[in-house]
Structures are given as C-alpha cells and as structure tokens.
Protein backbone atom coordinates (compact mmCIF):
# COMPACT_ATOMS: atom_id res chain seq x y z
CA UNK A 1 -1.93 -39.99 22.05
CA UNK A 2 -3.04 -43.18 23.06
CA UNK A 3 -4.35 -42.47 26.17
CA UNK A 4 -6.10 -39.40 24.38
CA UNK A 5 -7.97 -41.55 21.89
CA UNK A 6 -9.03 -44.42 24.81
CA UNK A 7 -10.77 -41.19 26.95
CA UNK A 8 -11.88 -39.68 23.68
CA UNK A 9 -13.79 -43.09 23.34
CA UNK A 10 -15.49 -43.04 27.15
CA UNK A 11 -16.54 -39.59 26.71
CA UNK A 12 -18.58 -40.54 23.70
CA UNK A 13 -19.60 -43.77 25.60
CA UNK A 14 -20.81 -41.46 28.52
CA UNK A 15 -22.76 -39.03 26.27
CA UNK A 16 -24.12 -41.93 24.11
CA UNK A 17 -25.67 -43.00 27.63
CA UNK A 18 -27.05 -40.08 28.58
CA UNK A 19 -28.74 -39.52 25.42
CA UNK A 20 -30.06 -42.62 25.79
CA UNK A 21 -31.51 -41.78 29.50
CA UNK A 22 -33.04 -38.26 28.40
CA UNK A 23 -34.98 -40.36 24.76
CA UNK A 24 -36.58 -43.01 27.92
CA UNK A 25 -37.56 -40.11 30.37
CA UNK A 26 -39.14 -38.04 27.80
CA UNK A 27 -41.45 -41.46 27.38
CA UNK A 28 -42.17 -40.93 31.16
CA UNK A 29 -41.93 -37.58 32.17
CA UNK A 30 -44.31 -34.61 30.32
CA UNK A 31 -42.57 -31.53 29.04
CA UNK A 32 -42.18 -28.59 31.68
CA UNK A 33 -40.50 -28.35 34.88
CA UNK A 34 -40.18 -31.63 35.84
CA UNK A 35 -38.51 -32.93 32.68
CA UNK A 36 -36.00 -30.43 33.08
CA UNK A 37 -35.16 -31.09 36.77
CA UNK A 38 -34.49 -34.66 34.85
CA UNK A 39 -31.69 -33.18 32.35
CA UNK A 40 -30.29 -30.47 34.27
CA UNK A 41 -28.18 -33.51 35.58
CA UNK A 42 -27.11 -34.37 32.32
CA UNK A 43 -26.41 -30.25 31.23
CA UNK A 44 -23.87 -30.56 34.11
CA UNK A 45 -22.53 -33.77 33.03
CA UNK A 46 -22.36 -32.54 29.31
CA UNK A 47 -20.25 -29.51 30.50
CA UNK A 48 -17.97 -31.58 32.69
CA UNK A 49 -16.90 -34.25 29.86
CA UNK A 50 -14.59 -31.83 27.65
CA UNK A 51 -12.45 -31.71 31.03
CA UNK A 52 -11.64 -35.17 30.58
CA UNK A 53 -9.81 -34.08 27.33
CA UNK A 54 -6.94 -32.13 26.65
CA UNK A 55 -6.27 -32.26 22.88
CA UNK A 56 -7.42 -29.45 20.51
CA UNK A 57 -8.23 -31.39 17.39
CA UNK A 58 -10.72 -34.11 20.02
CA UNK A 59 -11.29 -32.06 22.83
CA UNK A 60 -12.20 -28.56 20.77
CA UNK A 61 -15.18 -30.23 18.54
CA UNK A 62 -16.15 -32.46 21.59
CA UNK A 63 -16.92 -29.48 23.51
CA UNK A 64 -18.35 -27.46 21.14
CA UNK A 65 -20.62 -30.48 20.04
CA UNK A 66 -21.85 -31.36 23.30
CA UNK A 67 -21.23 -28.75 25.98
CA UNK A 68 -22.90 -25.79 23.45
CA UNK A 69 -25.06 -27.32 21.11
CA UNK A 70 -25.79 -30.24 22.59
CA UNK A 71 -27.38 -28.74 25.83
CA UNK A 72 -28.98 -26.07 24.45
CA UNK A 73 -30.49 -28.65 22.77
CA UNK A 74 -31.50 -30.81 26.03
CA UNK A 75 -32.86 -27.52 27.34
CA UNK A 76 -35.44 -27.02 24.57
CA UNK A 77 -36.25 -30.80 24.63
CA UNK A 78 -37.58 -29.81 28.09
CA UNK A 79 -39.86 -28.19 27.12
CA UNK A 80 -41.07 -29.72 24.60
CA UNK A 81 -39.36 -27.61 21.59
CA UNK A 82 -36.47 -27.88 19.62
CA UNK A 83 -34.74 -30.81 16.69
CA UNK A 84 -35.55 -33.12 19.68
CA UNK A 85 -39.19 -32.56 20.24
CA UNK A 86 -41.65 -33.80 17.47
CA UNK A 87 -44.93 -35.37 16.47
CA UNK A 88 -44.56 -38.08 16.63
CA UNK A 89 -41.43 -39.00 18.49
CA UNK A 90 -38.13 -39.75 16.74
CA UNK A 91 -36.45 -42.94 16.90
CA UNK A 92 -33.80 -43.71 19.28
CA UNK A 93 -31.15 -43.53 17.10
CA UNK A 94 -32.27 -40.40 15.54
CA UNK A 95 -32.87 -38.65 18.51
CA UNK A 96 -29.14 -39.79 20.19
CA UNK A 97 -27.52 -38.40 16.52
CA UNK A 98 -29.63 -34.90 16.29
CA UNK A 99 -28.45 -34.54 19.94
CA UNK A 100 -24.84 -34.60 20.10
CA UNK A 101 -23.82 -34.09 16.38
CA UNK A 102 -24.05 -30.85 14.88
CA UNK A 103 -26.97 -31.72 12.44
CA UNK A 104 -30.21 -30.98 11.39
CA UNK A 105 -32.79 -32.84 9.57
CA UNK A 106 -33.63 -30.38 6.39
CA UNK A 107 -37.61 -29.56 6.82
CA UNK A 108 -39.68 -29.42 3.97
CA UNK A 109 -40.53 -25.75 4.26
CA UNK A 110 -42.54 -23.77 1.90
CA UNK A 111 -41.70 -20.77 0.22
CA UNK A 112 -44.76 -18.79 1.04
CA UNK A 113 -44.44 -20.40 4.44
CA UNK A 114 -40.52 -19.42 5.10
CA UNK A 115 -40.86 -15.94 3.74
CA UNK A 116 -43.51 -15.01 6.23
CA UNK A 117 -41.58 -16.14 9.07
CA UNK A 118 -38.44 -14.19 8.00
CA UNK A 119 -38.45 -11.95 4.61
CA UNK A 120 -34.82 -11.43 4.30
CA UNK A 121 -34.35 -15.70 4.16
CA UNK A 122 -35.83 -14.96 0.34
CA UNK A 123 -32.77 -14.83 -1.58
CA UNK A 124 -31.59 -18.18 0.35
CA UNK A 125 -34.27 -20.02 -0.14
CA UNK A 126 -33.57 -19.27 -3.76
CA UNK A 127 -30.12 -20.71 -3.56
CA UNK A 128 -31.37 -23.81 -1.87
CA UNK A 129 -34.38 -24.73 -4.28
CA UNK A 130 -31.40 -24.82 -7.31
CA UNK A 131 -28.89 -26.86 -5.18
CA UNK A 132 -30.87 -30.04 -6.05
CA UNK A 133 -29.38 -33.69 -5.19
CA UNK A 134 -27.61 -35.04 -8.69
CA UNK A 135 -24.53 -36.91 -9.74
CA UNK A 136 -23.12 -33.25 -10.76
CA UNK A 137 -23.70 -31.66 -7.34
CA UNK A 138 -22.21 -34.44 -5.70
CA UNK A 139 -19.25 -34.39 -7.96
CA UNK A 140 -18.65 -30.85 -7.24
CA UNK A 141 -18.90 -31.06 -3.55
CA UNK A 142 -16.36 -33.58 -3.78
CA UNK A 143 -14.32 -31.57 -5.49
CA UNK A 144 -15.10 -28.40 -3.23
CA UNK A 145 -13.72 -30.41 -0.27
CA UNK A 146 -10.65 -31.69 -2.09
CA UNK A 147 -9.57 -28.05 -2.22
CA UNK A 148 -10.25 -27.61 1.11
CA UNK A 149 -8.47 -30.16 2.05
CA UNK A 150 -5.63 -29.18 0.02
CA UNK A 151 -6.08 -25.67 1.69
CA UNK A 152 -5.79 -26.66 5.06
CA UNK A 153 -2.78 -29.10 4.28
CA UNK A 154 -0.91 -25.86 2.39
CA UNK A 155 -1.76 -24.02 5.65
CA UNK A 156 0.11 -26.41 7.29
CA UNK A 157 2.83 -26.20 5.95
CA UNK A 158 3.10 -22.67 5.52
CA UNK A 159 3.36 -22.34 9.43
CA UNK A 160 6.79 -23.79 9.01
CA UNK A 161 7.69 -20.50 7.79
CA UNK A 162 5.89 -18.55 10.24
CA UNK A 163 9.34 -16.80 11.69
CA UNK A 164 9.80 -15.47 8.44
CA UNK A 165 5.96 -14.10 7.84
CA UNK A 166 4.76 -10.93 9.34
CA UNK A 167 2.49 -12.03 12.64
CA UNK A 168 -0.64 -9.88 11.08
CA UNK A 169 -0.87 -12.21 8.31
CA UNK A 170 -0.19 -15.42 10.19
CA UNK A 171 -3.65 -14.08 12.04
CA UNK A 172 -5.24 -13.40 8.89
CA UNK A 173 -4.20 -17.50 7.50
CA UNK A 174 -5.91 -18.49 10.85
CA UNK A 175 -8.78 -16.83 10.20
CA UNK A 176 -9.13 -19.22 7.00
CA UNK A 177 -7.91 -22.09 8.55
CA UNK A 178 -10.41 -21.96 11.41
CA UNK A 179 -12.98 -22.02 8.42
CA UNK A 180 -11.52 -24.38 6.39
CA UNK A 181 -11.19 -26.69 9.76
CA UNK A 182 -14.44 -26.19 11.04
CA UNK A 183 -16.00 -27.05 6.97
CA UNK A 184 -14.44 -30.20 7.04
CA UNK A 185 -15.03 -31.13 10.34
CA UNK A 186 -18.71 -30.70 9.79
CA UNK A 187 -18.94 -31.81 6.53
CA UNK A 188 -17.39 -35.30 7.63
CA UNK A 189 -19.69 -35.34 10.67
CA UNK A 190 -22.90 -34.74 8.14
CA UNK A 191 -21.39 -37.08 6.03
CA UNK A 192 -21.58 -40.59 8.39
CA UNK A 193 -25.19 -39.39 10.04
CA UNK A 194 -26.31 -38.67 6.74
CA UNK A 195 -25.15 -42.27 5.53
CA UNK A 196 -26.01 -44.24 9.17
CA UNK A 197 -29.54 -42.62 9.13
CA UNK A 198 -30.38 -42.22 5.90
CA UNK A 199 -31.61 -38.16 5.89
CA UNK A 200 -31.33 -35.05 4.46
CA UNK A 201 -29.56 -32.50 6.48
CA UNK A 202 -29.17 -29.00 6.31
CA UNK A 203 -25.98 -27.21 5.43
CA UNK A 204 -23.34 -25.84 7.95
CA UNK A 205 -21.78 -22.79 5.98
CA UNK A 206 -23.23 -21.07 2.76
CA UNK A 207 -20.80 -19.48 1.65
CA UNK A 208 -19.73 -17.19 4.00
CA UNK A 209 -16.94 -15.39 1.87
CA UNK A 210 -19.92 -14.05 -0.48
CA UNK A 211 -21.52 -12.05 2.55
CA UNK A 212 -22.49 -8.86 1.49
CA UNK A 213 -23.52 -7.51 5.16
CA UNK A 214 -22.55 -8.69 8.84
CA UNK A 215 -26.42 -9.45 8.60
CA UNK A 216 -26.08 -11.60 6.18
CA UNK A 217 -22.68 -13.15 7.42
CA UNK A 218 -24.29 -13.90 10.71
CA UNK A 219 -27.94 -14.74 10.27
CA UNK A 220 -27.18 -16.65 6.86
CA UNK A 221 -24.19 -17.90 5.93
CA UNK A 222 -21.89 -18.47 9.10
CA UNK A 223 -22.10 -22.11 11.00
CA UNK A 224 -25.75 -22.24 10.68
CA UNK A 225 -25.76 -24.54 13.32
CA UNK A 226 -25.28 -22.24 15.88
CA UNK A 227 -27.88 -19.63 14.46
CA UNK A 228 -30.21 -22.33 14.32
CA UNK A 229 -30.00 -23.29 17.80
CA UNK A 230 -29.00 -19.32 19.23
CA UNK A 231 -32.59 -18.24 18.15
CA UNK A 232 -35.04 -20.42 19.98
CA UNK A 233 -32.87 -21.02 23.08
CA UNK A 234 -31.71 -16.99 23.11
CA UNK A 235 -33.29 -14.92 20.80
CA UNK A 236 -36.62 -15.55 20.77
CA UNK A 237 -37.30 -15.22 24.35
CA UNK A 238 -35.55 -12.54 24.91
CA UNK A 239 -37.80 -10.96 22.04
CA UNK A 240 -40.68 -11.96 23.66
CA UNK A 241 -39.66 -10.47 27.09
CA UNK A 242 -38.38 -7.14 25.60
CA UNK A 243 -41.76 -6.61 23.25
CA UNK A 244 -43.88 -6.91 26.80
CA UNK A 245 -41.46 -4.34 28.25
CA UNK A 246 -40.51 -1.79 25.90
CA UNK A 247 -42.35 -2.37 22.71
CA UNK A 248 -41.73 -4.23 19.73
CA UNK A 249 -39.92 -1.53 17.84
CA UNK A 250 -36.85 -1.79 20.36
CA UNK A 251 -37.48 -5.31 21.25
CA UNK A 252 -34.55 -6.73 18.80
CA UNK A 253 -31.68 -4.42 20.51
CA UNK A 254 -31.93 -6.38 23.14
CA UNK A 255 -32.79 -9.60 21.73
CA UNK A 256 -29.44 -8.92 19.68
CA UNK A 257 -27.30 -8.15 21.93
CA UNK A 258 -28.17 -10.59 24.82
CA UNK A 259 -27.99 -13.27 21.76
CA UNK A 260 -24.05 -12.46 20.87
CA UNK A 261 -23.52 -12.05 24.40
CA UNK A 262 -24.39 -15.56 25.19
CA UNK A 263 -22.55 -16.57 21.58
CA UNK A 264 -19.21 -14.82 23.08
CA UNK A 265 -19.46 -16.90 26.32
CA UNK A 266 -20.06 -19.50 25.06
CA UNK A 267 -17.17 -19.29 22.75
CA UNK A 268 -14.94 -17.93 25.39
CA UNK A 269 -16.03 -21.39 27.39
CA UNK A 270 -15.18 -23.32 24.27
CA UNK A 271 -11.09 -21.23 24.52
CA UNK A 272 -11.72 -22.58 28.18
CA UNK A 273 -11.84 -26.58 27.57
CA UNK A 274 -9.04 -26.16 25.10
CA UNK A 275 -6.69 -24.36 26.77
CA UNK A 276 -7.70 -24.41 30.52
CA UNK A 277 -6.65 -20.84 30.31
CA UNK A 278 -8.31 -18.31 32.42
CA UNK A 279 -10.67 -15.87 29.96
CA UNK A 280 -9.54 -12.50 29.23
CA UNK A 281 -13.39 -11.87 27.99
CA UNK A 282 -11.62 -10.05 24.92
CA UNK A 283 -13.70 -12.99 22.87
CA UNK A 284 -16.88 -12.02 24.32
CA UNK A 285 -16.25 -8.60 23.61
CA UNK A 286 -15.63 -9.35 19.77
CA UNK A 287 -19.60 -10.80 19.35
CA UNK A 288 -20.77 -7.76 21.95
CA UNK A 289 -19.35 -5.73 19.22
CA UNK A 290 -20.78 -7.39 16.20
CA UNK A 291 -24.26 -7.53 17.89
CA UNK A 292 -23.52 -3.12 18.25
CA UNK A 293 -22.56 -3.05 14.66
CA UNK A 294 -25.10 -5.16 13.35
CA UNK A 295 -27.75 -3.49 14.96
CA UNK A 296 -26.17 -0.40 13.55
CA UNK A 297 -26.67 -1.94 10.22
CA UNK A 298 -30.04 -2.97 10.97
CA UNK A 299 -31.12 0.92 11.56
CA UNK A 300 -28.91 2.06 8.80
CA UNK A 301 -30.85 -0.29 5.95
CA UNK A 302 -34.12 0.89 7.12
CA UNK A 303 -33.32 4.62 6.97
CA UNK A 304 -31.92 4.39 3.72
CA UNK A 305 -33.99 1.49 1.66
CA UNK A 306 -33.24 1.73 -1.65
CA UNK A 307 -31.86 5.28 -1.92
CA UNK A 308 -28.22 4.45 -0.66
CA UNK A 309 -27.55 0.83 -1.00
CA UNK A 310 -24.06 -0.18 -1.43
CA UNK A 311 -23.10 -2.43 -4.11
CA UNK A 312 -21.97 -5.76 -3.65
CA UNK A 313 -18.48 -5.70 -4.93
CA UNK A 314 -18.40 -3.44 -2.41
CA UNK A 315 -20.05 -4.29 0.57
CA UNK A 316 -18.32 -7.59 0.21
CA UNK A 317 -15.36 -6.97 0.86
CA UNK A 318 -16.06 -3.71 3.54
CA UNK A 319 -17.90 -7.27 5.06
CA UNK A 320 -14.98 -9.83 5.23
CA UNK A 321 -12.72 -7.55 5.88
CA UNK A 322 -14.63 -6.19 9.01
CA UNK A 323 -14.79 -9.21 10.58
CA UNK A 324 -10.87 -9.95 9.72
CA UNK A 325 -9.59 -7.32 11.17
CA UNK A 326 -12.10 -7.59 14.14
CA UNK A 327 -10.76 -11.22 14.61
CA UNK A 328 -7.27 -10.54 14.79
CA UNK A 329 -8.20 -7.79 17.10
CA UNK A 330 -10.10 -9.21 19.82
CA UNK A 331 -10.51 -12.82 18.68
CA UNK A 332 -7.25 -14.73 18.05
CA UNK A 333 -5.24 -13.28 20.96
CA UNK A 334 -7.08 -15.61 23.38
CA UNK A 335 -6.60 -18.51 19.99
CA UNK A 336 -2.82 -17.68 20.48
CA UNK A 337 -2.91 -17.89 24.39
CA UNK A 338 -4.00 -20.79 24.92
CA UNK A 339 -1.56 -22.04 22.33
CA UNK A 340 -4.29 -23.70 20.26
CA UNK A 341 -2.07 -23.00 16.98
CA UNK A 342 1.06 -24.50 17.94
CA UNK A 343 -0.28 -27.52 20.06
CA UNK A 344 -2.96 -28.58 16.80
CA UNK A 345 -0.53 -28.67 14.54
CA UNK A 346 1.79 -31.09 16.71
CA UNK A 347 -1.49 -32.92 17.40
CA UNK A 348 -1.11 -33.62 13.62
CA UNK A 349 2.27 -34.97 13.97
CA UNK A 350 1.33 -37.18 16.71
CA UNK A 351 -1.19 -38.85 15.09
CA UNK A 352 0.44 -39.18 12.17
CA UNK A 353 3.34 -41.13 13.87
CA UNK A 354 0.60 -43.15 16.19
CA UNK A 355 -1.13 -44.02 12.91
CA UNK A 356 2.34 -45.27 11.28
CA UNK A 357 3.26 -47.36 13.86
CA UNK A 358 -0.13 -49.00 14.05
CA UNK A 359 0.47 -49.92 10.49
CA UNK A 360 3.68 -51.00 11.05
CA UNK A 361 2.44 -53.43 14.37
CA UNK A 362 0.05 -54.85 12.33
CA UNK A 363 2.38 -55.80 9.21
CA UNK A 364 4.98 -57.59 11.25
CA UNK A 365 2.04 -58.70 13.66
C-alpha cells in the first residue's frame, strides 16, 4: 500500500507539471493547430499515468479525472474553448484545479439566456435558483452525505454475506454503491477546490433517483461532469457536421449516438486502467443502447406532446429500473471481471491497517 500511495503522489506531481506547461504555452502559442501539436504530448502523457497505478480506489478516479476529463479538456483549450479558455485568462492555480479535478466554476447564467440555449434545462434551472447558499442548506448537505456515508459503509458490510444473497441483487447493491462512491468522491473533491480557491462550483449529481426519463437521467441529473464536457468535445460537432450533411431534423441521431459511443469507450478504457483486462466492448454496447433508446424517447415525446404523457410515479420508476436492469446486463459483467468488487473492498482493509500502524509508529515514535 505503501508503494501505492508514494506513485499515487508522482503521478499527481507529473500532472501538476504538465498543467503547469500547457497554462505557460497558452501565454505563447495562439489557439489552433499549433497549440494543439503543443498538448497532444501531454494527451499521451495523461493517458499513460493511470498505468503507473494499480489500485481501484487511486487508480479508478485518477484515470477517470485525468485520462477522460482532463484531456478532453486540454483538447478544447486548444482551441481556444472550453472551462480552460476565458477572457481574460485564469490564474495559474485556477486553471491547474479546473483541469485535472472534476469541477466547474458555476456561471452566472440567466434564465432567459439558459432557456434559449436549451428549453428542456427549465425545470432545473428552477431547482437551482431555490438551492440558495445558507446555514440550513449547508446543514442538510452535511447531513445528506452522512447517510451516504453510512450507505456505503452498510454496503460494505453487507458483501460479507454475499454467498448467502442471490448474485442479481448483489448487482443491483453495486449499482448503488457505484453512486454512492462516485457522490462522495466528488463531493470531497468539490469540497477542498471549493475551500483552496474560494468558488462556486457546479453540482455533480441532481438527483438522479428522481429521473423521470432516460432524457432526463442522462442530460440532467447523472455526473454532470461528463455531460458537461461530452457536449462541446462530442456532441456539438458532430451536430454541426450532420446538419451540413443530412439536415437538421436528423442531425441529433447521429450527434447521439456518436456521443454515447465515445461515453462507452471511454468507460470501457476507464474498466481498462483498473483491471488491465482486455475489453469485451459489452460496456460500450450498454451507452450504444441508451443513445437507441433515448433517441427513441426523443421521437416518442414529440409524437405524442401532451396527449399521452406518462405520469411521474410512473415513469420513474419504468426510468431507474431501465437502467438497472440494463446495468446488470451489459454493465457490471466487465465491473465483476476485472474484479473491481472484490479487490476495492480489500483496498479498504489495507488502508485501514496502513493507517493503524502509522498511528501506532507515531505514538511509540
């Protein structure tokens, strides 16, 4: 574990760096093709540092943090576009965090502004103008991430009874844990930028279990990081392209579909650096699905507005479950293979007993 943590700590050394040399050649070098020719160097470097780790609970949120979102990120900045790009330039230290940390700064959007650039963000925007900063909202997150922490330390121990629990529903308990996991992971990561740099970020789930359409659970509720960096980098030119060619009507089945495509590898890369097990693609083929359904959906709401709409109580559930059942199908086989289940939760027993005798060195130091 050890010798874990020490590489854990070059890796962020390394990317630390190479932010550093992509903030000083933006100073030199104009947007376009030569300022990418500049990062491409550190896109390769950013997908070869997860190698150097083999844990889940380091290596899994280092990957995902800097060989996903963190390039995609370098590649807009090439061009001038992006969290990285602004008018005028960020600070260095700004610029380093907004890079390799799954955040972003919270713009001061208007309503009238946000609802002409997407119409169905209307009932969010809602939500977010009455989740105001006060002593009772922070109390409440406070106690929102107590439970989850007391969720995800249940789920622990519940897997010590996984011989006696029907293999179905261990799959379904991962399906909350990887939420859970990934809430608290986040949160804690907002948490110290938000306190080092002083600024008010946007959130990374809103409430995904209330989704009332795979719409819905995608575009505005589910790691909103991802969407938020998915459109500009896949999306959007794709829906530019596909307007030019076939109209733009059609243009979004494409722009869809290439968009989960690219989600699915890139999750199937992220399987990759934790297990160093070969893909099966079965991963990809769960968001190729989801793009087909939602697109489905898509047609469906616009053929019948407001003569057949389904009511919440029950599209809710008809929602979650979808994407349960989904999961378990094509996405946790490939969580299973690569063992990510069994070797995170010794990862937690490991560090537990590297923290204890730490303690113990240091009181009979």
């Amino acid at each position: 574990m050890e010798g874990e943590i020490y590489n854990f700590m070059k890796v962020w050394l390394s990317v630390y760096i190479s932010s550093c040399y992509c903030y000083f050649t933006s100073k030199i070098v104009p947007k376009g093709t030569k300022r990418l020719l500049l990062v491409l160097p550190i896109v390769g470097f950013f997908l070869y540092l997860p190698l150097k780790l083999f844990t889940i609970n380091l290596g899994g949120p280092t990957a995902f943090f800097i060989a996903w979102l963190a390039n995609f990120k370098l590649l807009l900045f090439a061009f001038g576009q992006g969290p990285l790009s602004s008018d005028p330039s960020i600070s260095l230290s700004k610029f380093v965090a907004l890079s390799c940390l799954p955040i972003k700064i919270q713009e001061k959007v208007t309503p009238k502004r946000l609802i002409e650039e997407n119409p169905t963000q209307k009932s969010y925007l809602s939500d977010q103008n009455r989740e105001k900063t006060s002593p009772e909202k922070l109390k409440e997150g406070l106690i929102y991430y107590a439970v989850m922490g007391i969720m995800l330390a249940t789920l622990i121990r519940v897997y010590d009874y996984a011989d006696y629990i029907h293999p179905k529903i261990i799959l379904c308990l991962y399906c909350i844990h990887i939420y859970v996991s990934l809430e608290i992971i986040l949160a804690m990561v907002a948490t110290l930028a938000r306190a080092t740099l002083g600024l008010e970020l946007e959130p990374h789930f809103n409430k995904p279990y209330l989704s009332t359409s795979l719409q819905d659970f995608w575009g505005r509720r589910w790691n909103l990081m991802v969407t938020g960096i998915l459109r500009p980098t896949v999306y959007h030119p794709t829906l530019k392209i596909a307007t030019r060619v076939i109209g733009r009507e059609w243009a979004t089945v494409p722009a869809v579909m290439v968009t989960f495509l690219v989600s699915g590898l890139m999750h199937d890369l992220m399987f990759f650096y934790m297990g160093r097990v070969r893909p099966t693609w079965e991963v990809t083929w769960f968001f190729v699905l989801h793009g087909f359904c939602l697109l489905v959906e898509i047609r469906l709401k616009k053929a019948f507005t407001d003569r057949c709409r389904v009511p919440r109580v029950i599209a809710g559930p008809l929602t979650i479950g979808f994407v349960v059942v989904t999961g378990v199908w094509l996405f946790f086989p490939q969580f299973i293979r690569c063992k990510a289940d069994v070797r995170g939760l010794g990862e937690y027993a490991a560090l537990g007993g590297f923290v204890k005798n730490a303690w113990r060195r240091e009181i009979f130091k």
